[in-house]
C-alpha atoms as a PDB file:
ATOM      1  CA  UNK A   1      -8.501  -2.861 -14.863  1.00  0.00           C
ATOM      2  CA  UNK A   2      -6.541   0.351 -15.647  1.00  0.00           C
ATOM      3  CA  UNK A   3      -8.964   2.423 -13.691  1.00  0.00           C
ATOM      4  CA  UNK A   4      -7.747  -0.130 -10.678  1.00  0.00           C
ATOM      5  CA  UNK A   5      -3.866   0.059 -11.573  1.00  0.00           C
ATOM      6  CA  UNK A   6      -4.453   3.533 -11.541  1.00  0.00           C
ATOM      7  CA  UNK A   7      -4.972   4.846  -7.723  1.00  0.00           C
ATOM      8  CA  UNK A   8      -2.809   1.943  -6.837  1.00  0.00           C
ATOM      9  CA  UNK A   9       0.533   3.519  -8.651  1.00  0.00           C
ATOM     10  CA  UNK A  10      -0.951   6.694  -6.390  1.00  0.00           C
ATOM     11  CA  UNK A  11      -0.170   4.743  -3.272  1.00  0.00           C
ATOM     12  CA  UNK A  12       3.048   3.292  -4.456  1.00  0.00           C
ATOM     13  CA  UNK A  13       4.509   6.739  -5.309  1.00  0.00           C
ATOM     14  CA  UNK A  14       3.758   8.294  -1.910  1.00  0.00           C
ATOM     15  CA  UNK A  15       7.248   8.152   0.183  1.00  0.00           C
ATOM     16  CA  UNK A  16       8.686   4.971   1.413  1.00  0.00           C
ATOM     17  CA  UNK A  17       7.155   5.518   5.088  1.00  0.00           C
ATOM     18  CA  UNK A  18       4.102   5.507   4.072  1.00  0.00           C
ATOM     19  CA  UNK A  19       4.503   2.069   2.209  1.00  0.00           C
ATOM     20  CA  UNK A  20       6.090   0.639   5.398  1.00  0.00           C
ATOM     21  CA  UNK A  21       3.607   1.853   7.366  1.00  0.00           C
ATOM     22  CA  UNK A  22       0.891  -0.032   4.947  1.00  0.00           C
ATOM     23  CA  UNK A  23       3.192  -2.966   4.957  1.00  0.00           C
ATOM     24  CA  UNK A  24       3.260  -3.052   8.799  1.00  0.00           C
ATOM     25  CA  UNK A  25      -0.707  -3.122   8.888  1.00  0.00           C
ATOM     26  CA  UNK A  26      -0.937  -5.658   5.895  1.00  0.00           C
ATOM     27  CA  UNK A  27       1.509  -7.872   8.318  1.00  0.00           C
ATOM     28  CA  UNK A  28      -0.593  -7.197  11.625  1.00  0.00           C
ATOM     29  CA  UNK A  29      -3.585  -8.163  10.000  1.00  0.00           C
ATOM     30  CA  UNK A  30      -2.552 -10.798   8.460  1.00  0.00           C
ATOM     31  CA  UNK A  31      -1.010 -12.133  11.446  1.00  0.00           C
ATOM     32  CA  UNK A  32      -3.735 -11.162  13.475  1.00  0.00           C
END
């Protein structure tokens, strides 16, 4: 599970516009 946790802290500490970004998507898709 660490190995998991561990690319995901990757994403989280790129800059906040790349979070929206992902956030946006996540949204569209999930309203799609």
């Amino acid at each position: 599970e660490y190995n998991w946790h561990r690319p995901h802290a990757s994403l989280d500490y790129k800059p906040p516009v790349s979070r929206l970004g992902l956030s946006v998507n996540n949204l569209v898709g999930l309203h799609t």
